[in-house]
N, C-alpha and C. Protein backbone atom coordinates (compact mmCIF):
# COMPACT_ATOMS: atom_id res chain seq x y z
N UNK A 1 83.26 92.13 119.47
CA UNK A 1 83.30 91.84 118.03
C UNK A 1 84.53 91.01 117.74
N UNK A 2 84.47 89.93 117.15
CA UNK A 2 85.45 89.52 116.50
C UNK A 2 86.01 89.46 115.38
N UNK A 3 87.14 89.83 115.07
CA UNK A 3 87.89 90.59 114.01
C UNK A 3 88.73 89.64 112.75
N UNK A 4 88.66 89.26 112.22
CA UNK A 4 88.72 87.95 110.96
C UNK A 4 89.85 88.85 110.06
N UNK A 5 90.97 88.56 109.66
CA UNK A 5 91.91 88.81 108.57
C UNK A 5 91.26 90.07 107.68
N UNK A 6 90.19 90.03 107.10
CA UNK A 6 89.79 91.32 106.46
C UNK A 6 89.29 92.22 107.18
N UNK A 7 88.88 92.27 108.82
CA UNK A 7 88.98 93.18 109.28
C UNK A 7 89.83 93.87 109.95
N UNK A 8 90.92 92.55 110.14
CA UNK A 8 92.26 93.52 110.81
C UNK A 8 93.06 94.42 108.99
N UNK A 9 92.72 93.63 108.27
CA UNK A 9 93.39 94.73 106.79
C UNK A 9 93.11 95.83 106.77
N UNK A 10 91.64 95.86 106.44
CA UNK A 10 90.77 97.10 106.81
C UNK A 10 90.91 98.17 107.92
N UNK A 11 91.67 97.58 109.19
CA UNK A 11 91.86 98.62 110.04
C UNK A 11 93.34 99.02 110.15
N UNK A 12 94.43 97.75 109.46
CA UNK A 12 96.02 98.33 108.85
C UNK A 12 95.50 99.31 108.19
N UNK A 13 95.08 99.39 107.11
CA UNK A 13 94.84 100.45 106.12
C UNK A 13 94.51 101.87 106.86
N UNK A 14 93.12 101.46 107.68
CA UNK A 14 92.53 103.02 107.91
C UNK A 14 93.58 104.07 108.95
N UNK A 15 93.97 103.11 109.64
CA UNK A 15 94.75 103.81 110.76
C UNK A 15 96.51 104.44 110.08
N UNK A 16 97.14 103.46 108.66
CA UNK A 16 97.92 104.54 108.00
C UNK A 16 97.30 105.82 107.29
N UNK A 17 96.03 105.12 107.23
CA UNK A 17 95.46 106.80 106.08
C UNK A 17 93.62 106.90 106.18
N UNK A 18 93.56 107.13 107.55
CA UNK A 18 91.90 107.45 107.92
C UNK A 18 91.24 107.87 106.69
N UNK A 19 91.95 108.83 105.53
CA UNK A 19 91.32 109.27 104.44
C UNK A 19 91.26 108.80 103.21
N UNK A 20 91.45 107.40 103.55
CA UNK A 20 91.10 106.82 101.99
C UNK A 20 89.72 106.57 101.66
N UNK A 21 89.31 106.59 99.86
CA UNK A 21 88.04 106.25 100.43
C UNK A 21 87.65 105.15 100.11
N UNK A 22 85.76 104.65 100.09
CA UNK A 22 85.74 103.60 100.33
C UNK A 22 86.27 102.45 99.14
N UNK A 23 86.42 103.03 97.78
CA UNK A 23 86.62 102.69 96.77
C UNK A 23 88.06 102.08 96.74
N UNK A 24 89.16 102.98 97.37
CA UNK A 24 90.19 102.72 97.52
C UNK A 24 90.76 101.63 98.32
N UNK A 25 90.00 101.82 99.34
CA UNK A 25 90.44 100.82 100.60
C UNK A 25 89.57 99.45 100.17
N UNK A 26 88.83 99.30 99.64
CA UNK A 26 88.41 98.15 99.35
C UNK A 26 88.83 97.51 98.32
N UNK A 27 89.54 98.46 97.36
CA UNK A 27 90.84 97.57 96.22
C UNK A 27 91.93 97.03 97.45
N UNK A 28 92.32 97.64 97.76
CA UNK A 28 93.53 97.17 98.94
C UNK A 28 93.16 96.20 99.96
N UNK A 29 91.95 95.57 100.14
CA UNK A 29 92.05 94.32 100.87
C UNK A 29 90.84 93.75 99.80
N UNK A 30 91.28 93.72 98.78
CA UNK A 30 90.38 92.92 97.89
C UNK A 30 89.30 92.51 98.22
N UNK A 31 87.85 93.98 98.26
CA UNK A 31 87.03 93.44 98.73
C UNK A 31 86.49 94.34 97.53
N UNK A 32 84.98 94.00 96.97
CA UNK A 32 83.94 95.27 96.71
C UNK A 32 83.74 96.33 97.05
N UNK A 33 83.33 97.27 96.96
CA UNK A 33 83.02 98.42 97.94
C UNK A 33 82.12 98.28 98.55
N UNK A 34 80.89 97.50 98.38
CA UNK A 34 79.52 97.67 99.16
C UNK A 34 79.85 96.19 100.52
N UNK A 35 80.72 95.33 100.14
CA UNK A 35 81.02 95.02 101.62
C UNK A 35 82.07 95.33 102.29
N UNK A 36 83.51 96.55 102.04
CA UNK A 36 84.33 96.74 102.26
C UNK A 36 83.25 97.66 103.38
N UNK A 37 82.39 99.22 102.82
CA UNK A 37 81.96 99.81 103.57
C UNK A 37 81.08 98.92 104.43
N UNK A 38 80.11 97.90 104.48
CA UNK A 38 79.50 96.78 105.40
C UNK A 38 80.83 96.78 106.64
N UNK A 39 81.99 96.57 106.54
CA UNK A 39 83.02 96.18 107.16
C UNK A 39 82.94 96.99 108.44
N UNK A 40 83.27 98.25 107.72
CA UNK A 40 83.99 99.52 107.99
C UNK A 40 82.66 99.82 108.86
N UNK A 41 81.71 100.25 108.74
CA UNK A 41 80.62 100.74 109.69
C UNK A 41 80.18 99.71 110.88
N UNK A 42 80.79 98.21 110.97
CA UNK A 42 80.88 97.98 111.57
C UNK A 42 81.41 97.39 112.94
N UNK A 43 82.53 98.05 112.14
CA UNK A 43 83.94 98.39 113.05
C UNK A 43 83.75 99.98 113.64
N UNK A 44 83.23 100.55 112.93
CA UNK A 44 82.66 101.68 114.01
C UNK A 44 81.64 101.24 114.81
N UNK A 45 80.33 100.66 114.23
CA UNK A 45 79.26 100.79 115.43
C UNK A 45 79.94 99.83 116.97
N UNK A 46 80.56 98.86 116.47
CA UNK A 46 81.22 98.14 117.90
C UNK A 46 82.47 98.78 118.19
N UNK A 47 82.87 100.26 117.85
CA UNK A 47 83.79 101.09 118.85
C UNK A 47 85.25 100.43 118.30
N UNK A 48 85.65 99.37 117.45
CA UNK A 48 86.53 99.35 117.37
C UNK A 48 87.32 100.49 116.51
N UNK A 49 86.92 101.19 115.56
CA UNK A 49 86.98 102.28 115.22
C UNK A 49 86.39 103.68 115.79
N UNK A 50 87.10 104.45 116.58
CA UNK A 50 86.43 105.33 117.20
C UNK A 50 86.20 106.68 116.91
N UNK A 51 87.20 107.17 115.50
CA UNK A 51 86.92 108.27 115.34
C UNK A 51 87.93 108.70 113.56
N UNK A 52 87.60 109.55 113.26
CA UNK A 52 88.99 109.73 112.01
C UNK A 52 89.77 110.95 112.40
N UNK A 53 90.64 111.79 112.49
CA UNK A 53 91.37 112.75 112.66
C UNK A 53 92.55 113.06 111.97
N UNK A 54 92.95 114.44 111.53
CA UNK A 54 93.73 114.73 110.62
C UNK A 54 94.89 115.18 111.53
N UNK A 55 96.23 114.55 111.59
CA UNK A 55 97.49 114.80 112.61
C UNK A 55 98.54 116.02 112.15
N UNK A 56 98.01 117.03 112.69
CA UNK A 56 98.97 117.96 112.66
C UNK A 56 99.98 118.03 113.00
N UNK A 57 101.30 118.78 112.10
CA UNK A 57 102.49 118.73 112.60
C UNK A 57 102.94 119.67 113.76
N UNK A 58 102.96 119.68 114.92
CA UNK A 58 103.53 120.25 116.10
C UNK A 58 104.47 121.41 116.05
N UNK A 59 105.49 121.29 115.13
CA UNK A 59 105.86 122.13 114.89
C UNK A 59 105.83 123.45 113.91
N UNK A 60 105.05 123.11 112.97
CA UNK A 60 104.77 123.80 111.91
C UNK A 60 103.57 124.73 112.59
N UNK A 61 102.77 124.20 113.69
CA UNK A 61 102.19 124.83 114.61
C UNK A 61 102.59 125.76 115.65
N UNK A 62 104.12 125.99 115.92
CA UNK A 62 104.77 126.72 116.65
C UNK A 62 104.93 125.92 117.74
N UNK A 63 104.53 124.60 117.97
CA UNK A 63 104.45 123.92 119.37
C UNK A 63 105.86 122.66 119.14
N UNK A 64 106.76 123.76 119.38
CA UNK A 64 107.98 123.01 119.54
C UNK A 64 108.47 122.58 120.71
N UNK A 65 107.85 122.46 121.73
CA UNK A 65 107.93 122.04 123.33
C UNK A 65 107.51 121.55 123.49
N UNK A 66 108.21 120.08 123.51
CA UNK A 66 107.34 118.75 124.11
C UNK A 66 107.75 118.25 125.57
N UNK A 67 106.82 118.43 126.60
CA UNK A 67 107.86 118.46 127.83
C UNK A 67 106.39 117.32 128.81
N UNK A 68 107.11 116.26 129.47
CA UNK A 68 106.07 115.19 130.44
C UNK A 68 106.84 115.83 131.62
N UNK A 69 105.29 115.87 132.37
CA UNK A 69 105.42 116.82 133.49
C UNK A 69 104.50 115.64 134.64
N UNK A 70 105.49 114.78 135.64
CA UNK A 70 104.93 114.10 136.48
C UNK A 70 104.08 114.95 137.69
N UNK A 71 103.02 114.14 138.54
CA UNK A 71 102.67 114.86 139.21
C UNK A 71 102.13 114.41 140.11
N UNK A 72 102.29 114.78 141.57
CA UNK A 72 102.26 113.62 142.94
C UNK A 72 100.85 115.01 143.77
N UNK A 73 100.03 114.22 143.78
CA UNK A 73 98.82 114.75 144.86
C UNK A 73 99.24 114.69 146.05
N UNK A 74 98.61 115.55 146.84
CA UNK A 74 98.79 115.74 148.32
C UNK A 74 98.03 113.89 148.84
N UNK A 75 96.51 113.94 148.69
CA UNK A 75 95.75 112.58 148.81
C UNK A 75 95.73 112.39 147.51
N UNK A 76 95.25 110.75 147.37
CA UNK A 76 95.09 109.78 146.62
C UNK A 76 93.79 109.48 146.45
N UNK A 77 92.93 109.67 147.39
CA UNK A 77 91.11 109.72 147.71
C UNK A 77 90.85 109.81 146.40
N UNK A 78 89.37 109.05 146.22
CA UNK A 78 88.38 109.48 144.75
C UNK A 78 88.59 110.12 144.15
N UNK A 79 87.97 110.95 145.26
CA UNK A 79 87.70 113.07 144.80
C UNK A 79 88.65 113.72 144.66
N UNK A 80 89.75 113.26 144.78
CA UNK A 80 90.73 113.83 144.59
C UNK A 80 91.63 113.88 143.23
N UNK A 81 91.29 112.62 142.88
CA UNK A 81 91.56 111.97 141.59
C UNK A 81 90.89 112.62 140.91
N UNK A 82 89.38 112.38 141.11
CA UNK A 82 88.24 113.04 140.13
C UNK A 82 88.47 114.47 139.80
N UNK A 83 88.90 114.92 140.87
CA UNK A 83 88.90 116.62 140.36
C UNK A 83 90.25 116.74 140.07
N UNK A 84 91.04 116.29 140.06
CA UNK A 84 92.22 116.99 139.12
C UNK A 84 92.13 116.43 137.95
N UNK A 85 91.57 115.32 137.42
CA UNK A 85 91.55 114.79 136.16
C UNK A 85 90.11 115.47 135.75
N UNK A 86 89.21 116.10 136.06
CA UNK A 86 88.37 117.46 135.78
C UNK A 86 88.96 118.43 135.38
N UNK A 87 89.80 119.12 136.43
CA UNK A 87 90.47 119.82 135.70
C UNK A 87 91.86 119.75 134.57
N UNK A 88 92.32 119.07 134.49
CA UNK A 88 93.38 118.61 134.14
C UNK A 88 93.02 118.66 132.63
N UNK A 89 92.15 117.90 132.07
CA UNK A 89 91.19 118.09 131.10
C UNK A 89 90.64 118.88 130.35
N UNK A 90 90.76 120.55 130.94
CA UNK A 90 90.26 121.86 130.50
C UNK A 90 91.75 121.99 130.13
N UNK A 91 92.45 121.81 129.80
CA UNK A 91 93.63 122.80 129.44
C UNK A 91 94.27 122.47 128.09
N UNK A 92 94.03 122.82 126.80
CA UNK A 92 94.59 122.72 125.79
C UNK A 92 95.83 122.08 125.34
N UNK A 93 96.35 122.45 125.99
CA UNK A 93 98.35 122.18 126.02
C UNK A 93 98.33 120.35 126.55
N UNK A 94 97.42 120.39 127.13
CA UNK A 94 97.65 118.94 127.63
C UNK A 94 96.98 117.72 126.57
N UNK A 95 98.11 117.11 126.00
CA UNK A 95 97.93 116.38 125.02
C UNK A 95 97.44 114.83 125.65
N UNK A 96 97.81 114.76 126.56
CA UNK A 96 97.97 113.37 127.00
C UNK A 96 97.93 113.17 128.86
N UNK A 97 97.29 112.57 129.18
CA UNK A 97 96.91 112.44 130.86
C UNK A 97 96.89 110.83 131.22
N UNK A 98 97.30 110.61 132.09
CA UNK A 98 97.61 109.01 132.74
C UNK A 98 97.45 109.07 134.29
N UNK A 99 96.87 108.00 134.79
CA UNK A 99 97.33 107.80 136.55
C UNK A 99 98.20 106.97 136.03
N UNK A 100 99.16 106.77 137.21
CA UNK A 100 100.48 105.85 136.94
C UNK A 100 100.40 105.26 138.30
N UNK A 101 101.15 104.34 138.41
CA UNK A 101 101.68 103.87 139.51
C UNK A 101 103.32 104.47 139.86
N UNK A 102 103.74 103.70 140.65
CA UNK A 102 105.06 104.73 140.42
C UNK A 102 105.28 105.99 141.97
N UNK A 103 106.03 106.37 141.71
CA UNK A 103 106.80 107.37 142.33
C UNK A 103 105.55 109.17 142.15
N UNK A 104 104.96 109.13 140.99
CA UNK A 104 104.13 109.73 141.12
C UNK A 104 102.14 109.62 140.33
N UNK A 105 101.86 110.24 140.77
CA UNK A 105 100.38 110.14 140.85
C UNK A 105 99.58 110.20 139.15
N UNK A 106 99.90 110.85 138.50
CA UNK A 106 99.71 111.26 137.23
C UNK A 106 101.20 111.67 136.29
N UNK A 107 101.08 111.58 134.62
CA UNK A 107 102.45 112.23 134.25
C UNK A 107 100.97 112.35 132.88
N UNK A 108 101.45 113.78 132.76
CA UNK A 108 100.90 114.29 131.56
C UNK A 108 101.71 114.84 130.38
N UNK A 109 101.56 115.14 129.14
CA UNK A 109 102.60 115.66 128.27
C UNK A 109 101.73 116.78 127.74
N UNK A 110 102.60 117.91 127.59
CA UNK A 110 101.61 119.27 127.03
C UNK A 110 102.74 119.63 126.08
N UNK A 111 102.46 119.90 124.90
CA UNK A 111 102.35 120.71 123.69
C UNK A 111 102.55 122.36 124.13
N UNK A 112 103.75 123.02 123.95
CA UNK A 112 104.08 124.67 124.42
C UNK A 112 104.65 125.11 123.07
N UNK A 113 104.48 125.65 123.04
CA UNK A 113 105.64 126.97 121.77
C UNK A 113 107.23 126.98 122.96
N UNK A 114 107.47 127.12 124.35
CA UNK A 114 108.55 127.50 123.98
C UNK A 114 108.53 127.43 125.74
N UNK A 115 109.94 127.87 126.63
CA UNK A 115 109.77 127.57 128.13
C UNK A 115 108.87 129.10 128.41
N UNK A 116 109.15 129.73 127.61
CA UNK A 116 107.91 130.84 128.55
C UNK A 116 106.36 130.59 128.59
N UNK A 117 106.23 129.69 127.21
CA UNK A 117 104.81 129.37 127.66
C UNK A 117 104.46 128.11 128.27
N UNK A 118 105.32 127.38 128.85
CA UNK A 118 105.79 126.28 129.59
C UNK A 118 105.42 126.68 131.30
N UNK A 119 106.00 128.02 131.65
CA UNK A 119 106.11 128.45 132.49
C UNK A 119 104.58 128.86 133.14
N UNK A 120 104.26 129.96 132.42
CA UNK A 120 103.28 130.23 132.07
C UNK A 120 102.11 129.29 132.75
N UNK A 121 102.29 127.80 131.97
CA UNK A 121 101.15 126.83 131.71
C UNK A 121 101.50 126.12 133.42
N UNK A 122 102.75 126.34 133.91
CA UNK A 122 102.44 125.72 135.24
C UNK A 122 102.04 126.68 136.08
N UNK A 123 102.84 128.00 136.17
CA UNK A 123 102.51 128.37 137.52
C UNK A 123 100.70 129.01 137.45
N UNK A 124 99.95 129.16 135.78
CA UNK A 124 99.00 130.07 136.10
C UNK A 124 98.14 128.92 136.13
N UNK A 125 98.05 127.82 135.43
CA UNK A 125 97.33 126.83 135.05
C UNK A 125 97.19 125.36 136.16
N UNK A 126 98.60 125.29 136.07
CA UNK A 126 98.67 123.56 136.37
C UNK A 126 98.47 123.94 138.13
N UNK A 127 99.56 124.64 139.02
CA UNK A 127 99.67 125.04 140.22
C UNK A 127 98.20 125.28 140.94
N UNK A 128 97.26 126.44 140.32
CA UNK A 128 96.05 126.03 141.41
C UNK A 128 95.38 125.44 140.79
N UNK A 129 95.49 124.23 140.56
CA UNK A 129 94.88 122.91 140.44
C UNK A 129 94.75 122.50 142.60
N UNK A 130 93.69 122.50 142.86
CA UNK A 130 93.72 122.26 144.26
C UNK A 130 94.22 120.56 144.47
N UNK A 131 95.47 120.26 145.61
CA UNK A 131 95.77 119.16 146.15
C UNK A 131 97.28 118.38 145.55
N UNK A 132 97.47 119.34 144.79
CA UNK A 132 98.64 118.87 143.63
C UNK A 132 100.01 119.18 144.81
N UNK A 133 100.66 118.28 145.02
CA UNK A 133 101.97 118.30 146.31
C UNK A 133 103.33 118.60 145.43
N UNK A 134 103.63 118.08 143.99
CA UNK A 134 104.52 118.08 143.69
C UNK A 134 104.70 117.77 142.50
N UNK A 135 105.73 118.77 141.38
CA UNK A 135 105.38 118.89 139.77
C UNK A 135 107.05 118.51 139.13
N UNK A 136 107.32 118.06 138.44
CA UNK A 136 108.15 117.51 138.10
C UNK A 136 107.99 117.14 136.61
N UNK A 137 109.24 118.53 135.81
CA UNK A 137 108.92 118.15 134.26
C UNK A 137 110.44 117.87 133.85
N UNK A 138 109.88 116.94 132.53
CA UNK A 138 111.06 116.85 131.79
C UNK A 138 111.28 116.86 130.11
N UNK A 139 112.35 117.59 129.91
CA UNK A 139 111.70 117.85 128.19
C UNK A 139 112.31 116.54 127.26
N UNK A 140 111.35 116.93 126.08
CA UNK A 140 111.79 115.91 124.86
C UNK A 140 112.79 116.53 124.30
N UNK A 141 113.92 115.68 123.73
CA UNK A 141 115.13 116.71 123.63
C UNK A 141 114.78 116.42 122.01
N UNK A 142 114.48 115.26 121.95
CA UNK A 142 113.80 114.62 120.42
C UNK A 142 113.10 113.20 120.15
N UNK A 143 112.28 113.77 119.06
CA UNK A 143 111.44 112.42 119.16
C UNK A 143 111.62 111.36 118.38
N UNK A 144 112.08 110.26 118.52
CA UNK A 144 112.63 109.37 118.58
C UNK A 144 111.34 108.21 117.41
N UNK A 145 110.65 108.24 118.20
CA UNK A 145 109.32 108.17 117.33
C UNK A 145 108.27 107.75 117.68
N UNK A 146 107.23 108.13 116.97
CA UNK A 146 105.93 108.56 117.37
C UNK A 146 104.77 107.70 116.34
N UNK A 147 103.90 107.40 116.81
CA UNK A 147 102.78 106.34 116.06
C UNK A 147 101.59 106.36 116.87
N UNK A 148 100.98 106.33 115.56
CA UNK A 148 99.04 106.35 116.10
C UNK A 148 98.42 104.86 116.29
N UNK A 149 98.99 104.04 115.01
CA UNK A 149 98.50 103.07 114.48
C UNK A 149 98.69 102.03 116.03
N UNK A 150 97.75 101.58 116.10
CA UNK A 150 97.81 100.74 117.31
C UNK A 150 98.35 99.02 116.96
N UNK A 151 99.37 98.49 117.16
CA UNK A 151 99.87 96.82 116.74
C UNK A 151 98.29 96.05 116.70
N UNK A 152 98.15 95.33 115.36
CA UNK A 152 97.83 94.13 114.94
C UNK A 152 98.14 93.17 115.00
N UNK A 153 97.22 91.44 114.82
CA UNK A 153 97.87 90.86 114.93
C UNK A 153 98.97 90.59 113.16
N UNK A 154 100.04 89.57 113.16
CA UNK A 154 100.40 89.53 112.19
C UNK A 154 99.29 89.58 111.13
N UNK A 155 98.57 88.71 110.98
CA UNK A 155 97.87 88.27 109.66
C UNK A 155 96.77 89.52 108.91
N UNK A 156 96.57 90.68 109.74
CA UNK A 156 96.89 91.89 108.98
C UNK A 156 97.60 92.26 107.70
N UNK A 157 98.61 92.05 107.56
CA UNK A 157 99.38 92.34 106.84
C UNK A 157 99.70 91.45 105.68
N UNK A 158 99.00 90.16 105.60
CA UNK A 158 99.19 88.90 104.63
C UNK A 158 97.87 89.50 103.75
N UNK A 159 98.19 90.18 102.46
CA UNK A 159 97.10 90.34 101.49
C UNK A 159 96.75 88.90 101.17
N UNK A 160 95.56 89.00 99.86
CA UNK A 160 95.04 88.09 99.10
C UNK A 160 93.80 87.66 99.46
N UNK A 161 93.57 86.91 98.50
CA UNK A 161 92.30 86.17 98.99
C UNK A 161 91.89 85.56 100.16
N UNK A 162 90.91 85.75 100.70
CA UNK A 162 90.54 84.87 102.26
C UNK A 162 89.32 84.19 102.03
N UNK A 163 89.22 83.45 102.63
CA UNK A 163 87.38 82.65 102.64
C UNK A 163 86.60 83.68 103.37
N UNK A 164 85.56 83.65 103.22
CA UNK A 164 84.56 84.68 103.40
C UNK A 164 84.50 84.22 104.88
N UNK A 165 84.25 85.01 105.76
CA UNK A 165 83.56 84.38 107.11
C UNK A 165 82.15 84.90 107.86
N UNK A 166 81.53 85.96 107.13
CA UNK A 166 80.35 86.41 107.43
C UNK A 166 79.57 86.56 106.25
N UNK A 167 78.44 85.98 106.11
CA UNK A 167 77.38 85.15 104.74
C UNK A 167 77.31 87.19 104.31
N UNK A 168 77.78 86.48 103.06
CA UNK A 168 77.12 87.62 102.11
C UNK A 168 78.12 88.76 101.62
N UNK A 169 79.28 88.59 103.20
CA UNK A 169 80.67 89.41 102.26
C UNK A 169 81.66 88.44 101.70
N UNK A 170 81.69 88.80 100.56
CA UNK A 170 83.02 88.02 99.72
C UNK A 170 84.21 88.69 99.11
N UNK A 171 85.41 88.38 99.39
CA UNK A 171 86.62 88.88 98.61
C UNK A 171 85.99 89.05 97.34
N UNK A 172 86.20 90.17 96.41
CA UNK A 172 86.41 90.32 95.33
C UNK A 172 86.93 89.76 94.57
């Protein structure tokens, strides 16, 4: 899909506030509503929009332990890959999963209340994970900062009028 000035607006907007609605967000890139939503559904059906979600605060959740925990496999093989990122996957706490290149094999970040349930989450959880050689964590001492919104290009951010570029939607 290719993405034209009112659809990168449309997706500045959604990604500061997934919950605006369509009425709203279509004053804010000066469109109608009946082609603002045209926009919007089709920035979902081609996946560039993939989902809406409400971001809870971590701590207000008791999950004041933010700790990336690298992690070096015995083999490197498929199946080896495949099944720890199988399992790896079942475990709540794990916010975030990567292969890396590097010094080790995977680095994941899990979400804890505190080092006992830190502890806990490796030796009962992470450890018989079968093939795992070597675990290596390190905590967030603080977060520095944190963002969902994925970079646009500039012209996102230039309101106003635009020429129409697909027959039938027009700026407002």
């Amino acid at each position: 899909m290719q993405l034209d000035s009112i659809d990168l607006r449309i997706l500045d907007h959604l990604q500061r506030d997934g919950s605006l609605t369509n009425v709203e967000l279509a004053r804010r890139v000066h469109l109608s509503p009946s082609p603002c939503l045209t926009r919007v559904k089709a920035l979902e059906a081609a996946g560039v929009i993939e989902r809406y979600v409400a971001l809870a605060n971590a701590k207000a959740l008791g999950l004041g332990l933010n700790v990336f925990i690298s992690i070096s496999l015995k083999e490197q093989g498929k199946e080896s890959l495949a099944e720890f990122e199988r399992r790896i996957v079942e475990h709540e706490q794990v916010m975030e999963c990567y292969l890396m290149t590097g010094d080790s094999d995977y680095l994941i970040r899990v979400a804890v209340p505190d080092i006992g349930a830190l502890e806990r989450f490796i030796l009962e959880q992470l450890t018989p994970i079968p093939g795992i050689e070597k675990i290596r964590s390190s905590f967030a001492l603080k977060q520095v900062r944190y963002k969902t919104a994925l970079p646009l290009p500039a012209t996102a951010a230039t309101p106003g009028p635009l020429p129409p570029t697909t027959p039938g939607l027009r700026p407002a």
